[in-house]
N, C-alpha and C. Protein backbone atom coordinates (compact mmCIF):
# COMPACT_ATOMS: atom_id res chain seq x y z
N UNK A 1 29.88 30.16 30.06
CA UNK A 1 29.04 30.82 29.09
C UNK A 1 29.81 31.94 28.40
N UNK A 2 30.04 32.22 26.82
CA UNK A 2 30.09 33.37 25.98
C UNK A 2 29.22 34.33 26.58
N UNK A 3 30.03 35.59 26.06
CA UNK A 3 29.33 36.37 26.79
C UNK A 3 28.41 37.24 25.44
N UNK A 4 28.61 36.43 24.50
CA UNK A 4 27.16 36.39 23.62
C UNK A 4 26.12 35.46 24.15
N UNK A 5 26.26 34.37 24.72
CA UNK A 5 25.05 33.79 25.37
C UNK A 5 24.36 34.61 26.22
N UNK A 6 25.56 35.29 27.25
CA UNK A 6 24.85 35.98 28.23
C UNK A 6 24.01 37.35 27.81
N UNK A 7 24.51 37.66 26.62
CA UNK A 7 23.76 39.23 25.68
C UNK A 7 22.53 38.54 25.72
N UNK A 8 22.06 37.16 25.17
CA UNK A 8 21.21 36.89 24.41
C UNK A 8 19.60 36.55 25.60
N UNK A 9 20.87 35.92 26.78
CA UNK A 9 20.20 35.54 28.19
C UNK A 9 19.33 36.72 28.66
N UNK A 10 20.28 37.66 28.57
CA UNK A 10 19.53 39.13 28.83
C UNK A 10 18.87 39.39 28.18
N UNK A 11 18.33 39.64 27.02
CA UNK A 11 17.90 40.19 26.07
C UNK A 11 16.83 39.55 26.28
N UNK A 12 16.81 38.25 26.37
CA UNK A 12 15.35 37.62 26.63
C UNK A 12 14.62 37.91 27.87
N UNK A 13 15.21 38.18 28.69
CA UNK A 13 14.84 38.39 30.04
C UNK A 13 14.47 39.67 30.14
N UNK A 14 14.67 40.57 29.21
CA UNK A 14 13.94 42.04 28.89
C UNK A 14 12.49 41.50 28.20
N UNK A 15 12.72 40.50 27.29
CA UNK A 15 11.19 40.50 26.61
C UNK A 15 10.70 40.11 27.64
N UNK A 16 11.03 39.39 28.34
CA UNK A 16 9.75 38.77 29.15
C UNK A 16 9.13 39.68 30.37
N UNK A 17 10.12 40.33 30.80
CA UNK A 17 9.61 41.89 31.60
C UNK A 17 8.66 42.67 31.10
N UNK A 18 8.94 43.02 30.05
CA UNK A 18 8.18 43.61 28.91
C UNK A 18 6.74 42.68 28.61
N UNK A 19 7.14 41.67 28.26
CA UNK A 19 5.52 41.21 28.51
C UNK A 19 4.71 40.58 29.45
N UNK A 20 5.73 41.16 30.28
CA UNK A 20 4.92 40.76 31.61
C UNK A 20 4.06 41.92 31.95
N UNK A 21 4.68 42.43 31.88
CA UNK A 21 4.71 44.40 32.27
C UNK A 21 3.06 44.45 31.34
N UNK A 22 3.21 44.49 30.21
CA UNK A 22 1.78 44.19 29.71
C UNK A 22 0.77 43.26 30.27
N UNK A 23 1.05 41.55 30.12
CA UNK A 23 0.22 41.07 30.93
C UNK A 23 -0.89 41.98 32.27
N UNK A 24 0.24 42.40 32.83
CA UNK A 24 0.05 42.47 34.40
C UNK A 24 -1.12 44.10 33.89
N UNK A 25 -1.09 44.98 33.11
CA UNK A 25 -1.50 45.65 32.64
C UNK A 25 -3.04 45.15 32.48
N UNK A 26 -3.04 44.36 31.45
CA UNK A 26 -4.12 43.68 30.75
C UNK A 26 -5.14 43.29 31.94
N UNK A 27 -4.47 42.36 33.01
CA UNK A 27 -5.32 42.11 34.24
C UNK A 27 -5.81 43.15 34.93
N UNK A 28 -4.99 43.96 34.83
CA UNK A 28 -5.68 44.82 36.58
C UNK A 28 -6.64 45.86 35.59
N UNK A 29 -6.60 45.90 34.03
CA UNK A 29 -7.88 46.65 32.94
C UNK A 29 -8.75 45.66 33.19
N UNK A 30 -8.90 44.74 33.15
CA UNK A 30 -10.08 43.90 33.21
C UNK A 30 -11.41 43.56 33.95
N UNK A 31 -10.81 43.80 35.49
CA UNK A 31 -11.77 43.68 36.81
C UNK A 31 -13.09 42.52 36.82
N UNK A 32 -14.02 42.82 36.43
CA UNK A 32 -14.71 41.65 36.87
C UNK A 32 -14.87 40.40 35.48
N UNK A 33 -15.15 39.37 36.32
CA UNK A 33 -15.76 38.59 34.90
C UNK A 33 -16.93 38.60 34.17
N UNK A 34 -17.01 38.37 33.00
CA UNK A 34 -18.62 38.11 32.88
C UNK A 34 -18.95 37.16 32.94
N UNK A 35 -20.63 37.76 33.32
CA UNK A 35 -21.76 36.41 33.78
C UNK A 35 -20.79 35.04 32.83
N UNK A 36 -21.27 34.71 31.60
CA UNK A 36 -20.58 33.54 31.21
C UNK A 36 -19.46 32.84 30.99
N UNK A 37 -18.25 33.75 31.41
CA UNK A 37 -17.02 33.29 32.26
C UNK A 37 -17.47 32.75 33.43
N UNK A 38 -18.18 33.34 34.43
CA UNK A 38 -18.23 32.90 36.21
C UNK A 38 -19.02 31.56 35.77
N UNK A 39 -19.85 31.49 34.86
CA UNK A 39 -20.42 30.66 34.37
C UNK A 39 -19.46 28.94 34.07
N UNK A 40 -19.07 29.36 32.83
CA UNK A 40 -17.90 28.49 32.73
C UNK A 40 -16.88 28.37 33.85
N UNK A 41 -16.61 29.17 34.12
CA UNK A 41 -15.35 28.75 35.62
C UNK A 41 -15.72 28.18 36.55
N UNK A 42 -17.70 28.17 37.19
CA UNK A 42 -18.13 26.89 38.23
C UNK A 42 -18.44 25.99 37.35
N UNK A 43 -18.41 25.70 36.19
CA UNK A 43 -19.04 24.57 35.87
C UNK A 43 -17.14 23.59 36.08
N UNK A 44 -16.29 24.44 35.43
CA UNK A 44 -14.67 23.70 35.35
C UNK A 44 -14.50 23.22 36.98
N UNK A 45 -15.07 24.32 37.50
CA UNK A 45 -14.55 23.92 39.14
C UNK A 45 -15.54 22.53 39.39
N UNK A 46 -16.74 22.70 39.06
CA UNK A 46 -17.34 20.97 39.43
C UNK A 46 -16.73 19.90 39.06
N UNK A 47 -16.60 20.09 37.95
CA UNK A 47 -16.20 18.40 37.18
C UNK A 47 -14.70 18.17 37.77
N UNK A 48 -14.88 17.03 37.64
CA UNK A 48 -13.88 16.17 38.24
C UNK A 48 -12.96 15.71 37.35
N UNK A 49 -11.81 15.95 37.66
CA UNK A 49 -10.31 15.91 36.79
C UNK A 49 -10.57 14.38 36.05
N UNK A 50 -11.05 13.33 36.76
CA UNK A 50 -11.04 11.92 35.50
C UNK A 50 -11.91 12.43 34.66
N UNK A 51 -12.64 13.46 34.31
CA UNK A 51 -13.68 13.75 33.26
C UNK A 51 -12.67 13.95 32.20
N UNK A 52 -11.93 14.84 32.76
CA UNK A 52 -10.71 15.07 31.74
C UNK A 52 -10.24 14.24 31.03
N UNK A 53 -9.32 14.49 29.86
CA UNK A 53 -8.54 13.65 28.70
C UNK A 53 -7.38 14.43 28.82
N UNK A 54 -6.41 13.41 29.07
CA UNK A 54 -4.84 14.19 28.52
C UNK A 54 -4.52 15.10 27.19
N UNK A 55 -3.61 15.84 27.09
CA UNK A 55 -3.46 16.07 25.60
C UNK A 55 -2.68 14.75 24.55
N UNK A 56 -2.24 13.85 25.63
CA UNK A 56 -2.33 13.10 24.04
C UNK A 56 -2.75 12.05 24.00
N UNK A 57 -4.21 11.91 24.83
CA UNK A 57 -5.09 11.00 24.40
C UNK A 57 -5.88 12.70 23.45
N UNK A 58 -5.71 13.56 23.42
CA UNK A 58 -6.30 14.38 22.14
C UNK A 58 -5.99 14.34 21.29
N UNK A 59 -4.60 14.43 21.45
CA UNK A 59 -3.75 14.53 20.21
C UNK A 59 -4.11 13.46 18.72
N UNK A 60 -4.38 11.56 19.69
CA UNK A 60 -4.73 10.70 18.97
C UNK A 60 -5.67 10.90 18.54
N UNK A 61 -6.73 11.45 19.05
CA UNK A 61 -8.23 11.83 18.65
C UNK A 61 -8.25 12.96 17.20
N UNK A 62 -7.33 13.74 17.23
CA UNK A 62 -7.45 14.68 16.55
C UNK A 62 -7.12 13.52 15.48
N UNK A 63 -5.51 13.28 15.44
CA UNK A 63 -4.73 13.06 14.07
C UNK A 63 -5.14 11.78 13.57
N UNK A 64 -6.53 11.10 13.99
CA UNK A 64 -6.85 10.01 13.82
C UNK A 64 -7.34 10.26 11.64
């Protein structure tokens, strides 16, 4: 590796600290869910993964 790759390797690896560093921020501001999140999140937890569609059996659906 150039050791411009490796500047660049780094450099990215700062953004992503950095928005992690936020992420991780964003979560621990948040604390509980609301009612219609907990809502939506048991209904995702019931259904059963064949309910599901791949994304590109969507994809066809969309660009039809």
């Amino acid at each position: 590796m150039t050791d411009t790759e490796i500047k660049n390797i780094h450099e990215d690896l700062e953004l992503l600290k950095r928005d992690m560093a936020v992420i991780k921020h964003i979560l621990s501001e948040e604390g509980e869910l609301t009612p219609q999140a907990k809502k939506r999140l048991e209904k995702a937890r019931k259904t059963s993964i064949n309910e599901y569609i791949s994304n590109d059996e969507l994809k066809k659906k969309l660009l039809k």
